[in-house]
N, C-alpha and C. Protein backbone atom coordinates (compact mmCIF):
# COMPACT_ATOMS: atom_id res chain seq x y z
N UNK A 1 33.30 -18.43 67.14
CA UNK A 1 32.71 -18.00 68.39
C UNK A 1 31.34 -17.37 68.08
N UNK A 2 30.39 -17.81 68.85
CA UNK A 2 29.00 -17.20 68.55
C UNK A 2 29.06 -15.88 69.31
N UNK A 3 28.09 -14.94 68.21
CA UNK A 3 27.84 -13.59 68.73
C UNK A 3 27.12 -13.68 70.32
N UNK A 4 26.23 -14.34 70.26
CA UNK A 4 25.66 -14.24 71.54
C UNK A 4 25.67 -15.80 72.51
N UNK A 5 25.56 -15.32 73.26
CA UNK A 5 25.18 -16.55 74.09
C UNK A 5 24.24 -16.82 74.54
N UNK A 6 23.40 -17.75 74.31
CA UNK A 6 22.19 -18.07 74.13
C UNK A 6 21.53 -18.32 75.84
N UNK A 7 22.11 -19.07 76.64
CA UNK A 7 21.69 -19.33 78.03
C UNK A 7 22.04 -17.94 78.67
N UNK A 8 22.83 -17.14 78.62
CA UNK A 8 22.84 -15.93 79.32
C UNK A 8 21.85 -14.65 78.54
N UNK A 9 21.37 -15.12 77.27
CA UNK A 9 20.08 -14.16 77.22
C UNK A 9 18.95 -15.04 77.18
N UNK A 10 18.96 -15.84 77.26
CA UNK A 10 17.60 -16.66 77.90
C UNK A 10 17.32 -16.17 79.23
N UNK A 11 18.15 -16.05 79.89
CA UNK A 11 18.10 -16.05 81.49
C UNK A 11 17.80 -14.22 81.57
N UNK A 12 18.43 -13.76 80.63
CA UNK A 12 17.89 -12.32 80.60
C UNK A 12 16.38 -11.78 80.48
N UNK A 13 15.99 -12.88 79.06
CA UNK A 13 14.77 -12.70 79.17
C UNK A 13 13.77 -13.38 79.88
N UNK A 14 14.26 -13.98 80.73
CA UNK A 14 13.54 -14.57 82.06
C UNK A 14 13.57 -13.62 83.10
N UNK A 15 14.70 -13.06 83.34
CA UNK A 15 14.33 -12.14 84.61
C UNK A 15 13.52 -10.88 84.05
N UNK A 16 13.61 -10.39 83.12
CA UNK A 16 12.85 -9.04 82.79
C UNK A 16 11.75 -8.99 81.99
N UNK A 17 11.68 -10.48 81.31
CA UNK A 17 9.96 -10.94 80.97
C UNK A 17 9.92 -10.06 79.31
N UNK A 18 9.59 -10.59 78.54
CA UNK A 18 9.44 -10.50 77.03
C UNK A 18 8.60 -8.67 76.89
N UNK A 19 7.66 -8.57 77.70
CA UNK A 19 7.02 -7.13 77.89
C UNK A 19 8.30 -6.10 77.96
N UNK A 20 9.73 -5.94 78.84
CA UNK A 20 9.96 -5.49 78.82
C UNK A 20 11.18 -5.69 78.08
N UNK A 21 11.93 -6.51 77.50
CA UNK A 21 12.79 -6.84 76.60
C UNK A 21 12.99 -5.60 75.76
N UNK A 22 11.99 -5.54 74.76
CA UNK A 22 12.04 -4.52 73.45
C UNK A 22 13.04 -3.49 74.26
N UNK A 23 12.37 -2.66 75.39
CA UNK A 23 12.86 -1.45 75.72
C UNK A 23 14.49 -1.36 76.40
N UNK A 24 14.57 -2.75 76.92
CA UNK A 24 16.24 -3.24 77.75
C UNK A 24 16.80 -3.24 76.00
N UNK A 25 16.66 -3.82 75.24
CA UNK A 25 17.14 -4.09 74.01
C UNK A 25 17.67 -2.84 73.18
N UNK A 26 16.71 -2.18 73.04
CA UNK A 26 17.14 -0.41 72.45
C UNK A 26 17.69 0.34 73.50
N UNK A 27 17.41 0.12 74.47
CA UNK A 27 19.06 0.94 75.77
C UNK A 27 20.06 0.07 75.42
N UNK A 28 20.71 -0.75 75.53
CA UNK A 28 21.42 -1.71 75.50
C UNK A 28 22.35 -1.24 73.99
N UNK A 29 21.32 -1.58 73.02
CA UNK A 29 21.92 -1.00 71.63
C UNK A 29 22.29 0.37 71.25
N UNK A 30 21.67 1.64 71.98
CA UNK A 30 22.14 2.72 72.13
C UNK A 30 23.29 2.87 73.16
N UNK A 31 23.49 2.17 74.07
CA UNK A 31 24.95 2.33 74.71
C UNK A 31 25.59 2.13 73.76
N UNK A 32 25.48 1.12 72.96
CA UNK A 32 26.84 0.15 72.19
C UNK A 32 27.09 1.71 71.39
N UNK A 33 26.22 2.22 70.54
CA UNK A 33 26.40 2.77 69.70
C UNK A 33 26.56 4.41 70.73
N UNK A 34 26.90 4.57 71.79
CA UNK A 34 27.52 5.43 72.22
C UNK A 34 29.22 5.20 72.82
N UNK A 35 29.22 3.83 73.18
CA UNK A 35 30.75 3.51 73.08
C UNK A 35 31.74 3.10 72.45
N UNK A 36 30.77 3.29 70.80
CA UNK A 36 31.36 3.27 69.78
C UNK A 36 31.84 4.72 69.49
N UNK A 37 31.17 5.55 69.52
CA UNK A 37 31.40 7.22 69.30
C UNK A 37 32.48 7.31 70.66
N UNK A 38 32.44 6.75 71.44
CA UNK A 38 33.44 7.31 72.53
C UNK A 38 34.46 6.77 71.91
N UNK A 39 34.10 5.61 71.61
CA UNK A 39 36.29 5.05 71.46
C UNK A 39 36.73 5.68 69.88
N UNK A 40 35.73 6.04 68.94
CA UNK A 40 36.12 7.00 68.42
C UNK A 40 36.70 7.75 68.45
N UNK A 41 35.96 8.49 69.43
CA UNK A 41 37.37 10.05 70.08
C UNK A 41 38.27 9.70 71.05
N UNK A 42 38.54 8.58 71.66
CA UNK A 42 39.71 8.10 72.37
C UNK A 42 40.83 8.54 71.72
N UNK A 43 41.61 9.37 72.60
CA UNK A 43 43.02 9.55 72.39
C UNK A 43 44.03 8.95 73.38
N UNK A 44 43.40 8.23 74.41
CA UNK A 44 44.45 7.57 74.89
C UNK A 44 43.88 6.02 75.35
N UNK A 45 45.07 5.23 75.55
CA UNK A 45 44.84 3.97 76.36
C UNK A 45 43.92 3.91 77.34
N UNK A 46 44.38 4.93 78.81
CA UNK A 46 43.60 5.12 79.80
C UNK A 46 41.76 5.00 79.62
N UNK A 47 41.57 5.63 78.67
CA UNK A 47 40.35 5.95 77.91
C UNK A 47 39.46 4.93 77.61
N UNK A 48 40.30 4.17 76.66
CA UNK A 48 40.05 3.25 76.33
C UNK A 48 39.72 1.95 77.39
N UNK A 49 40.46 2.03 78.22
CA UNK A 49 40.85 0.56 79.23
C UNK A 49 39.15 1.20 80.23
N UNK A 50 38.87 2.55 80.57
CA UNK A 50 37.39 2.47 81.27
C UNK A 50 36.42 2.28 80.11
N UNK A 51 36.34 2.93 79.16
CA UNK A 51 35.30 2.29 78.20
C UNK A 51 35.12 0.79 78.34
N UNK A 52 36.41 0.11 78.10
CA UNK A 52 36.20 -1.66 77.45
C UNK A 52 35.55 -2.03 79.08
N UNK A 53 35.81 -1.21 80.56
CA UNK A 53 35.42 -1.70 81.70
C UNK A 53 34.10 -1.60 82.14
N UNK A 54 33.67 -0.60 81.06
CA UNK A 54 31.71 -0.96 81.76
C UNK A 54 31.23 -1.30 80.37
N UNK A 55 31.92 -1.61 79.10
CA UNK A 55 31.27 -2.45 77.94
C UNK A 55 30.89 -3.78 78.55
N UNK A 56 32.09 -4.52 79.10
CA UNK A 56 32.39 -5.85 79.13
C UNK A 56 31.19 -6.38 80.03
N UNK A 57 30.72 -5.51 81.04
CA UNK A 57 29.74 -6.06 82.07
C UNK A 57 28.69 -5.80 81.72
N UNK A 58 27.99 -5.12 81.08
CA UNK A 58 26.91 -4.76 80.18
C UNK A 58 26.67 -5.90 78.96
N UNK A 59 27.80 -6.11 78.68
CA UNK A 59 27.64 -7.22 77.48
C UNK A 59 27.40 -8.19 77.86
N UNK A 60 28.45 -8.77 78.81
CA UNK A 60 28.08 -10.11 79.76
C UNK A 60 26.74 -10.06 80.44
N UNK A 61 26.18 -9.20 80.93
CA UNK A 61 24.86 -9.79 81.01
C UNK A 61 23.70 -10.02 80.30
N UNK A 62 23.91 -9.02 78.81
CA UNK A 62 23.01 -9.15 78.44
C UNK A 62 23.13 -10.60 77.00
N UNK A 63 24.41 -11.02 77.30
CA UNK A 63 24.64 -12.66 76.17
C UNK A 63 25.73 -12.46 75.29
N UNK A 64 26.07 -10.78 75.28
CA UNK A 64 26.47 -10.22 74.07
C UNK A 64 28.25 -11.08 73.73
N UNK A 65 28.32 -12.35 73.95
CA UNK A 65 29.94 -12.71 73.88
C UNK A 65 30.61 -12.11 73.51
N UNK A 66 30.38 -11.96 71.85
CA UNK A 66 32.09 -11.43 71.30
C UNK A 66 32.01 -10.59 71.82
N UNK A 67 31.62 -9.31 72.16
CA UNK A 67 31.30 -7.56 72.58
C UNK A 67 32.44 -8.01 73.86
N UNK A 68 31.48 -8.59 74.51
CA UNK A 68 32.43 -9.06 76.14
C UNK A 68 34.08 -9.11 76.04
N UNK A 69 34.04 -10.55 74.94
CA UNK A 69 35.17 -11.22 75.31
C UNK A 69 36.19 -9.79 74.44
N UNK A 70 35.77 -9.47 73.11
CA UNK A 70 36.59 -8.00 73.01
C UNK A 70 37.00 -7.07 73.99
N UNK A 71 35.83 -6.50 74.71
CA UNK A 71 36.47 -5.46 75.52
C UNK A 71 36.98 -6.09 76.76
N UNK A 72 36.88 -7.73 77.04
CA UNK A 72 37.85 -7.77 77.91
C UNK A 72 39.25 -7.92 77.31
N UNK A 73 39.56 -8.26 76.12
CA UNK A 73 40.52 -8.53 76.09
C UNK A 73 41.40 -7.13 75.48
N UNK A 74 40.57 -6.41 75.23
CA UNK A 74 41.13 -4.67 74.67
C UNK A 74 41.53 -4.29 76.09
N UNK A 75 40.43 -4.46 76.96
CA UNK A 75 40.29 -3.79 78.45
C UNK A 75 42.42 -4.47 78.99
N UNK A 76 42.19 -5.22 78.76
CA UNK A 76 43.76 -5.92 79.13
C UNK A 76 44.99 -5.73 78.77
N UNK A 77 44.84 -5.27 77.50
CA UNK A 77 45.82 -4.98 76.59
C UNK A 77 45.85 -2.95 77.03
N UNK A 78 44.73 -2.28 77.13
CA UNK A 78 45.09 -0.70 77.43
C UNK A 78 45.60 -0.86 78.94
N UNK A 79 44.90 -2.37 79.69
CA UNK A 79 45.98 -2.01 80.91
C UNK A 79 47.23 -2.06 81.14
N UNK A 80 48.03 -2.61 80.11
CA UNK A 80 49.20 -2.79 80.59
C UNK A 80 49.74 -2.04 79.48
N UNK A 81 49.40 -0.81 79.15
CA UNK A 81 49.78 0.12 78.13
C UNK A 81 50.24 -0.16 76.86
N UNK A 82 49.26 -1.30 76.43
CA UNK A 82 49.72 -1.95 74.68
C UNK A 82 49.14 -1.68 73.81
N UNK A 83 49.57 -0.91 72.82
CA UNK A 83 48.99 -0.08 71.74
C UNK A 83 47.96 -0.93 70.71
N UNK A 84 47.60 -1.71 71.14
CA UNK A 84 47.52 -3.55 70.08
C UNK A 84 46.02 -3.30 70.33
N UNK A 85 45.97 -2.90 71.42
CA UNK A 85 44.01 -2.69 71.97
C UNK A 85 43.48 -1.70 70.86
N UNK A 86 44.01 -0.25 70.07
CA UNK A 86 43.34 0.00 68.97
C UNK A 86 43.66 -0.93 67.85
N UNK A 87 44.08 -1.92 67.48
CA UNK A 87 44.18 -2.50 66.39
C UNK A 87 42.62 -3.32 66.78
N UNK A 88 42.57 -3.93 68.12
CA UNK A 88 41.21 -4.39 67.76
C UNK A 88 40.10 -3.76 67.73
N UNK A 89 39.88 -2.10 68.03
CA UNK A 89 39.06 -1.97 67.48
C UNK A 89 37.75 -2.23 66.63
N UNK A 90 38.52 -1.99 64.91
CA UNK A 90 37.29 -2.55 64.15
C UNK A 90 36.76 -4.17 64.20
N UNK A 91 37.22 -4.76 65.37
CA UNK A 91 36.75 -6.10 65.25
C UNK A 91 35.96 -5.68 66.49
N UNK A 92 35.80 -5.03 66.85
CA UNK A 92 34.93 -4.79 68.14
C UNK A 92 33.68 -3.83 67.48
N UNK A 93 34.10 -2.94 66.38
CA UNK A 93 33.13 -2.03 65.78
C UNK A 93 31.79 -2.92 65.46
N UNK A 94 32.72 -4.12 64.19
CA UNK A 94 31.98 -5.32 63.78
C UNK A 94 31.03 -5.72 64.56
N UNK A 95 31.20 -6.40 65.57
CA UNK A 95 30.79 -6.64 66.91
C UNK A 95 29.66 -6.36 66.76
N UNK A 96 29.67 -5.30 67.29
CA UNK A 96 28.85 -4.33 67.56
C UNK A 96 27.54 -4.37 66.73
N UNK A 97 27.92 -4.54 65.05
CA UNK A 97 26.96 -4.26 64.33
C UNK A 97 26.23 -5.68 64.17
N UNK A 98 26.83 -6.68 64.10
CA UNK A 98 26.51 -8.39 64.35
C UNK A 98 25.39 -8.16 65.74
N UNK A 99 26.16 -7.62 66.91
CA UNK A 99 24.95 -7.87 68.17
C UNK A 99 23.68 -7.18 67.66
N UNK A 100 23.88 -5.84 67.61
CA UNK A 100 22.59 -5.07 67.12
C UNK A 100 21.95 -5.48 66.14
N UNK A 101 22.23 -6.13 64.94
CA UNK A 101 21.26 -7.08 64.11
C UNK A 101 20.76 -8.07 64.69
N UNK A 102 21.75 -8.72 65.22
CA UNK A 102 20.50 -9.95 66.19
C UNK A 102 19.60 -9.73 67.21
N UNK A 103 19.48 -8.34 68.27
CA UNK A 103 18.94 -8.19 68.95
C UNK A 103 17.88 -7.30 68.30
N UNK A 104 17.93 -6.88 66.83
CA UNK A 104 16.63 -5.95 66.32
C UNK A 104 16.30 -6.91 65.80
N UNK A 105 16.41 -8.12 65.34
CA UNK A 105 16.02 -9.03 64.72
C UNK A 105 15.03 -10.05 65.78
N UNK A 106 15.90 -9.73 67.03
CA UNK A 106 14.57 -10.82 68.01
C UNK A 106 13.62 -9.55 68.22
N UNK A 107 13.52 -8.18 68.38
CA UNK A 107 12.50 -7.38 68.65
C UNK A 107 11.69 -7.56 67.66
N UNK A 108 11.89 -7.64 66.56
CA UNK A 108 10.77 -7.47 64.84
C UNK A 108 9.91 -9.20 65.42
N UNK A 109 11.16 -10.02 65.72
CA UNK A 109 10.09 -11.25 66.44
C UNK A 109 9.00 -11.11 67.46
N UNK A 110 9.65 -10.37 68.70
CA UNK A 110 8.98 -10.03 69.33
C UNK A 110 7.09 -9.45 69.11
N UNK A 111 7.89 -8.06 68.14
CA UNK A 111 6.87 -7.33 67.63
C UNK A 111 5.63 -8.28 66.87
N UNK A 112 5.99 -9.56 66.09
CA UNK A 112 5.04 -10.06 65.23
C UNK A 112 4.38 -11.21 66.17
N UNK A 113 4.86 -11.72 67.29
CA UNK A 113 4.50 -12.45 68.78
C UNK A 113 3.09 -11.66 69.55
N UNK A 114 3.19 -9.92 69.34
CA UNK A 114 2.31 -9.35 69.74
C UNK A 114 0.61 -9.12 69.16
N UNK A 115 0.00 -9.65 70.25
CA UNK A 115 -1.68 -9.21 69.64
C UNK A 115 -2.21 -8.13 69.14
């Protein structure tokens, strides 16, 4: 499964135009890396199941697949109270660090694109 999806961040960077990319890109990557520190301190399911619920739509728009298809499928598993959603976790941590390399990796593009 590819990290990103390529037509849903094409279409991203069509609606918000390459000028403002860089800055959607580092919000975007500082959420991740704040709902990583949250599910960190998760002590319960409940917790967990709203985290994976505003990851998943954040990810989906911005291409981020695996991120998505993880917290939907964590998001599914804390709803019906199945302990199985922290086992995926570190495959969601992973995630995480795969998206944020590819999206600092199109900014350094970006950056060398600039006059």
């Amino acid at each position: 499964m590819s990290n990103i999806d390529k037509d849903t961040f094409d279409r991203f960077l069509r609606d918000v135009g390459e000028e403002n990319a860089e800055m959607i890109l580092d919000l975007f990557i500082e959420e991740m890396r704040e709902y990583e520190n949250s599910l960190k301190e998760a002590a319960s399911l409940s917790s967990i199941k709203d985290i994976m619920h505003k990851l998943k739509s954040s990810a989906l728009s911005m291409g981020a697949s695996t991120v998505a298809n993880l917290a939907i499928e964590i998001e599914n598993l804390a709803r019906n109270d199945d302990s199985k959603s922290f086992d995926l976790l570190p495959d969601l941590y992973e995630a995480f660090q795969i998206t944020i390399s590819f999206f600092n990796d199109y900014k350094k593009n970006l950056s060398k694109k600039a006059p």
